[in-house]
Every structure is written in C-alpha cells, then in structure tokens.
N, C-alpha and C. Protein backbone atom coordinates (compact mmCIF):
# COMPACT_ATOMS: atom_id res chain seq x y z
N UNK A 1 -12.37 15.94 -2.59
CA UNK A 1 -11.63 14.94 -1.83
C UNK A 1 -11.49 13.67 -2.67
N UNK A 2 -10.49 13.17 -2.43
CA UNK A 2 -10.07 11.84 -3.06
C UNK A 2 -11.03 10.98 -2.60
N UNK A 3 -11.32 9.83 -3.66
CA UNK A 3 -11.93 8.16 -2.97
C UNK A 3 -11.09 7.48 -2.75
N UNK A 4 -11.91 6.85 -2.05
CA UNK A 4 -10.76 5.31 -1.63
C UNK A 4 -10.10 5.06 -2.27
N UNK A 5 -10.25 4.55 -3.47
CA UNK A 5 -9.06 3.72 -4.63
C UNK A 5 -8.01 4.98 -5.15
N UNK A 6 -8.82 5.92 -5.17
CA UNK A 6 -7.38 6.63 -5.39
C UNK A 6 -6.36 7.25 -4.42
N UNK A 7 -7.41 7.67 -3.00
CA UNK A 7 -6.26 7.55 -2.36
C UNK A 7 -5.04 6.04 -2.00
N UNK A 8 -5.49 5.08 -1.91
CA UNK A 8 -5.19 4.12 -1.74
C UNK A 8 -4.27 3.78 -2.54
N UNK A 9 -4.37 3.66 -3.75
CA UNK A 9 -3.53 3.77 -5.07
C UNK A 9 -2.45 4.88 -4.70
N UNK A 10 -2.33 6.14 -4.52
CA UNK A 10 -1.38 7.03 -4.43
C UNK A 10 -0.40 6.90 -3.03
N UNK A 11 -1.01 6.14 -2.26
CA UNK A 11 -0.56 5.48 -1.20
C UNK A 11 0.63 4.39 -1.55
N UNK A 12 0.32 3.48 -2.22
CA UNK A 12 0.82 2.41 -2.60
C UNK A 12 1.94 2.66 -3.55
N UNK A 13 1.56 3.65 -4.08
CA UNK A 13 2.42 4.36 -5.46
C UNK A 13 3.41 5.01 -4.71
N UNK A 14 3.49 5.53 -3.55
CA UNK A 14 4.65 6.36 -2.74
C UNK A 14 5.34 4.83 -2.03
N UNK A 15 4.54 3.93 -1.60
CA UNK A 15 5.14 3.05 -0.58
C UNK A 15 6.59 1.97 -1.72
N UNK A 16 6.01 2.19 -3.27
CA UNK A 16 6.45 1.88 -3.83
C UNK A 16 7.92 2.23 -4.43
N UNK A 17 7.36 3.67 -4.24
CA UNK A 17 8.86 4.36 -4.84
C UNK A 17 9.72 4.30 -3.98
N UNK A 18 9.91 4.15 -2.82
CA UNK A 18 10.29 3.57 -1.40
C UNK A 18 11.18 2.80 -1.19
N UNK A 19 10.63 1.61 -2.57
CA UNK A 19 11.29 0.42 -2.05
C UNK A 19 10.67 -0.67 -1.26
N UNK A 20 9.37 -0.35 -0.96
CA UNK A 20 8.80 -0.95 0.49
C UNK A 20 7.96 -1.97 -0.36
N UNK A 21 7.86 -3.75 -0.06
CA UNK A 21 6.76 -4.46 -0.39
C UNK A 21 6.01 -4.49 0.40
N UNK A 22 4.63 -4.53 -0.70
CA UNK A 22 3.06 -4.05 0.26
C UNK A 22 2.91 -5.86 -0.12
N UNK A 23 2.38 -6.56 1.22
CA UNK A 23 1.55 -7.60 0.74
C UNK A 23 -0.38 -7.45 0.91
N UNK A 24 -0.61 -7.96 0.35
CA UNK A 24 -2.21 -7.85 -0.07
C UNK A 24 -3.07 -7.69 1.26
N UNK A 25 -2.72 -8.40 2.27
CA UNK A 25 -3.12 -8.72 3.34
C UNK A 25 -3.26 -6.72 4.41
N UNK A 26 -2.12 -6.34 4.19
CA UNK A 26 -1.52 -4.85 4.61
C UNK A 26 -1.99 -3.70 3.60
N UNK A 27 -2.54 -4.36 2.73
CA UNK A 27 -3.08 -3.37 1.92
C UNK A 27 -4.46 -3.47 1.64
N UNK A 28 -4.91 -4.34 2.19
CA UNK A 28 -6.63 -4.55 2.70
C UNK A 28 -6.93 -3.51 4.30
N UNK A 29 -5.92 -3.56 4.94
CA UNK A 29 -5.82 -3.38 6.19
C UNK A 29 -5.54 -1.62 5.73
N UNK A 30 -4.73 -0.91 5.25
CA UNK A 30 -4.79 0.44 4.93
C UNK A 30 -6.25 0.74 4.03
N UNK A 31 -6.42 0.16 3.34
CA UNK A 31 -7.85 0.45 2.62
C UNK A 31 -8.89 0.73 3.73
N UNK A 32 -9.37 -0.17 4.46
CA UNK A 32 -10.18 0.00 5.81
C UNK A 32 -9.54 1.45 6.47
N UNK A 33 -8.24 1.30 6.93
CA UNK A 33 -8.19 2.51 7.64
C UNK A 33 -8.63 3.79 6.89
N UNK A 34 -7.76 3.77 5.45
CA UNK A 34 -8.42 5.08 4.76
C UNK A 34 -10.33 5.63 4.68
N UNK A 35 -10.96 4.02 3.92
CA UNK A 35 -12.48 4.51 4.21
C UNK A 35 -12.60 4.61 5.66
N UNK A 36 -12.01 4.63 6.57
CA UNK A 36 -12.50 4.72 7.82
C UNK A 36 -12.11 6.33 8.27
N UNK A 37 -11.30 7.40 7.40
CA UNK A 37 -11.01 8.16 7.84
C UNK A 37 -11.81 9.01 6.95
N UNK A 38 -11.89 8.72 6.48
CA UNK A 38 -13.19 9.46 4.76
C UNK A 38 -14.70 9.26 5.38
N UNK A 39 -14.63 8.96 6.97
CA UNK A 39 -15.92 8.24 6.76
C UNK A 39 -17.17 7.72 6.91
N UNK A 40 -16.49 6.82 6.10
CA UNK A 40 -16.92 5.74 5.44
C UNK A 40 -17.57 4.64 6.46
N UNK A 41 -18.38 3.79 6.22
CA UNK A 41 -18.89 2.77 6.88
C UNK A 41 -18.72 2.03 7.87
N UNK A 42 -18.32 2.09 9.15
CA UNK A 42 -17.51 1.35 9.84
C UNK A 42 -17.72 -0.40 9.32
N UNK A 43 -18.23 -0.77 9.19
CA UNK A 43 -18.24 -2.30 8.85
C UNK A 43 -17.55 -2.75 7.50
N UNK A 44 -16.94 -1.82 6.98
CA UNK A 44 -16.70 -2.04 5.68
C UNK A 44 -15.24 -2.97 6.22
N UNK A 45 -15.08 -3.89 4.88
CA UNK A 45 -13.69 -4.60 4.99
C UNK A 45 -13.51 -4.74 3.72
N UNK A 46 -12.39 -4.49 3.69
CA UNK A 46 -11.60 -4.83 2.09
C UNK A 46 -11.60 -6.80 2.10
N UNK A 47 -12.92 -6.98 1.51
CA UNK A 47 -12.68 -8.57 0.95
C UNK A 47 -11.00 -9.16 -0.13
N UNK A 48 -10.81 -10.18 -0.03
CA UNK A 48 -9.96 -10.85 -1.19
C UNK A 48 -10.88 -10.20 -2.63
N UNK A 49 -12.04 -10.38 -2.79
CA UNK A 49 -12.85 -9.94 -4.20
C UNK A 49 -12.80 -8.79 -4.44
N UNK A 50 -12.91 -7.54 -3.12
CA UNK A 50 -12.82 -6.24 -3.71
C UNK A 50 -11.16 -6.00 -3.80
N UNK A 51 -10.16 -6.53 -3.20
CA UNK A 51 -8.92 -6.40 -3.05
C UNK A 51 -8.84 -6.88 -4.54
N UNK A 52 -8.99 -7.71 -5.20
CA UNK A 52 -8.45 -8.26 -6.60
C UNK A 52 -8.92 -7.13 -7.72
N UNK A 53 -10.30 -7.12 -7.23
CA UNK A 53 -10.96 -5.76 -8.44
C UNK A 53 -10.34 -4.69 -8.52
N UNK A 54 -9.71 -4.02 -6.99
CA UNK A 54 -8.84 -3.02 -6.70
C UNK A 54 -7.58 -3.05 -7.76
N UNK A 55 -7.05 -4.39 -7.64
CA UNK A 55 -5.76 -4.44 -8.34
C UNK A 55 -6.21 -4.54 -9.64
N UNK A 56 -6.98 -5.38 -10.40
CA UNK A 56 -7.47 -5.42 -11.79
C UNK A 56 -7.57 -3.86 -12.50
N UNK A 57 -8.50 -3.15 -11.81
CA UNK A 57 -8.86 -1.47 -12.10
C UNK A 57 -7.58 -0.25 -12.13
N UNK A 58 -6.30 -0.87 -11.74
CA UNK A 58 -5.66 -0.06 -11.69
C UNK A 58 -4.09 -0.73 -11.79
N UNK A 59 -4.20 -2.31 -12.63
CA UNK A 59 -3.56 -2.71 -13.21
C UNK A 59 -1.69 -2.97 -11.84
N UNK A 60 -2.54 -3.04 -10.96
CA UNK A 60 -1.40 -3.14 -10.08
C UNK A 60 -1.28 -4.86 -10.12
N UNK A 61 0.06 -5.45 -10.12
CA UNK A 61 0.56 -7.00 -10.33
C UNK A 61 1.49 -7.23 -8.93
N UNK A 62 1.94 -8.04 -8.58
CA UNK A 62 2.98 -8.65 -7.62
C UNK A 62 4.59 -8.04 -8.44
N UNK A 63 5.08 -7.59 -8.16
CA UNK A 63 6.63 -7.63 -8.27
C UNK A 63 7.00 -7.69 -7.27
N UNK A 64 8.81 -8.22 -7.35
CA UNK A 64 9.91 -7.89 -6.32
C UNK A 64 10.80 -6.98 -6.57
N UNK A 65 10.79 -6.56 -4.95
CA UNK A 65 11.28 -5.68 -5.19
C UNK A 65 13.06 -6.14 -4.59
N UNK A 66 13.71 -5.61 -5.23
CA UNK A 66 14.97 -5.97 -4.98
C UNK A 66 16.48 -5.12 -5.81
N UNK A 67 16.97 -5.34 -5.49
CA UNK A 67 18.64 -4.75 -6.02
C UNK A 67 18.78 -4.01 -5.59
N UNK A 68 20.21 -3.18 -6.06
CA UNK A 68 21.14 -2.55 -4.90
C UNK A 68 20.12 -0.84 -4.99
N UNK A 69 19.69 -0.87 -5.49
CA UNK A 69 19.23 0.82 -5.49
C UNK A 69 18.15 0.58 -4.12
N UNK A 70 17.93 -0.68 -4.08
CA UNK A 70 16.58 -0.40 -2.78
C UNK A 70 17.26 -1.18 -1.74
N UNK A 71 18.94 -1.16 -1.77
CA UNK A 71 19.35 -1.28 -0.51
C UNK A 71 19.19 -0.49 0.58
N UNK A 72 19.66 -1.04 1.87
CA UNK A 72 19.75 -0.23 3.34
C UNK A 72 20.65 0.87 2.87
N UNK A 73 20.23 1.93 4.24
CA UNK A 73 21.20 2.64 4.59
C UNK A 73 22.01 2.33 5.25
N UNK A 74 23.38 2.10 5.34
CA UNK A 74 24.18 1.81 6.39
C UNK A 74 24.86 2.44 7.19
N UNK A 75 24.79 3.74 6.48
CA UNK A 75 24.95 4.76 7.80
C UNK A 75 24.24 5.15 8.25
N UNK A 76 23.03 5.21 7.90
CA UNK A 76 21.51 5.65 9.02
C UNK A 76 21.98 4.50 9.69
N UNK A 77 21.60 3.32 9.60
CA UNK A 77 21.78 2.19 10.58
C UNK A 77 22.53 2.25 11.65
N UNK A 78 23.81 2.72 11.53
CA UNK A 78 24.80 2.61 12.34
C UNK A 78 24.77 3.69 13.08
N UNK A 79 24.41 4.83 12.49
CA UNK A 79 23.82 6.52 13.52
C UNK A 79 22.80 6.06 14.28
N UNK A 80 21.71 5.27 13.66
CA UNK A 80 20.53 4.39 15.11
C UNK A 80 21.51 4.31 16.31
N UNK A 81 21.97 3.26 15.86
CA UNK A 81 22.57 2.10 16.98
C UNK A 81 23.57 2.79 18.02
C-alpha cells in the first residue's frame, strides 16, 4: 500500500493534469483525509511545517494555472443548464 506522501502526491499530480488549483490550505485538508483512511492516527493534522516539508521532498512550487487549454467546457456547461 501506498504512504501518505505518495498517495497524496499522485493525488495532486492527477488534480493537476486537470487543470484544477490546489491551495495549501485544501491540500492539508486531503492529506488528513488520506492518513485518515490508511488509518492512521486520528489526531494527526497536516501542520504549515509538515505541509512545506511535503512540498520541499517532492519539489512541488506554486504555479498558475491558466490559458486556453485549461479552459471551460462550454458545451458541458450549457448541456448542465
């Protein structure tokens, strides 16, 4: 079975290809859920310190995400509605 960081990481790595921005805050908050399904400790919380080490260890940075390839659908949209 996977650990945390790597599931977490392969998580982030799909949310990415997506298109989707993860902020730090939402990705502390999936970390907990994952060790919580592995688990793992209930008291555990993804700190700001283990959240930074997370990103340091696996070289993940802030980008934006943006341009036309990670535009809407506009016909899904309009098939919603």
């Amino acid at each position: 079975m996977k650990n945390l960081k790597t599931q977490l990481f392969d998580w982030l790595k799909s949310q990415r290809e997506k298109g989707c921005p993860i902020m730090g805050s939402f990705l502390a908050t999936k970390a907990v859920a994952i060790y919580t399904a592995l688990g793992g400790d209930p008291n555990f919380h993804a700190s700001d310190a283990w959240l930074d080490a997370f990103k340091k260890e696996y070289g993940i940075r802030q980008i934006k995400v943006s341009g036309e390839i990670r535009s809407a659908d506009k016909s899904a949209a309009e098939e919603y509605r």
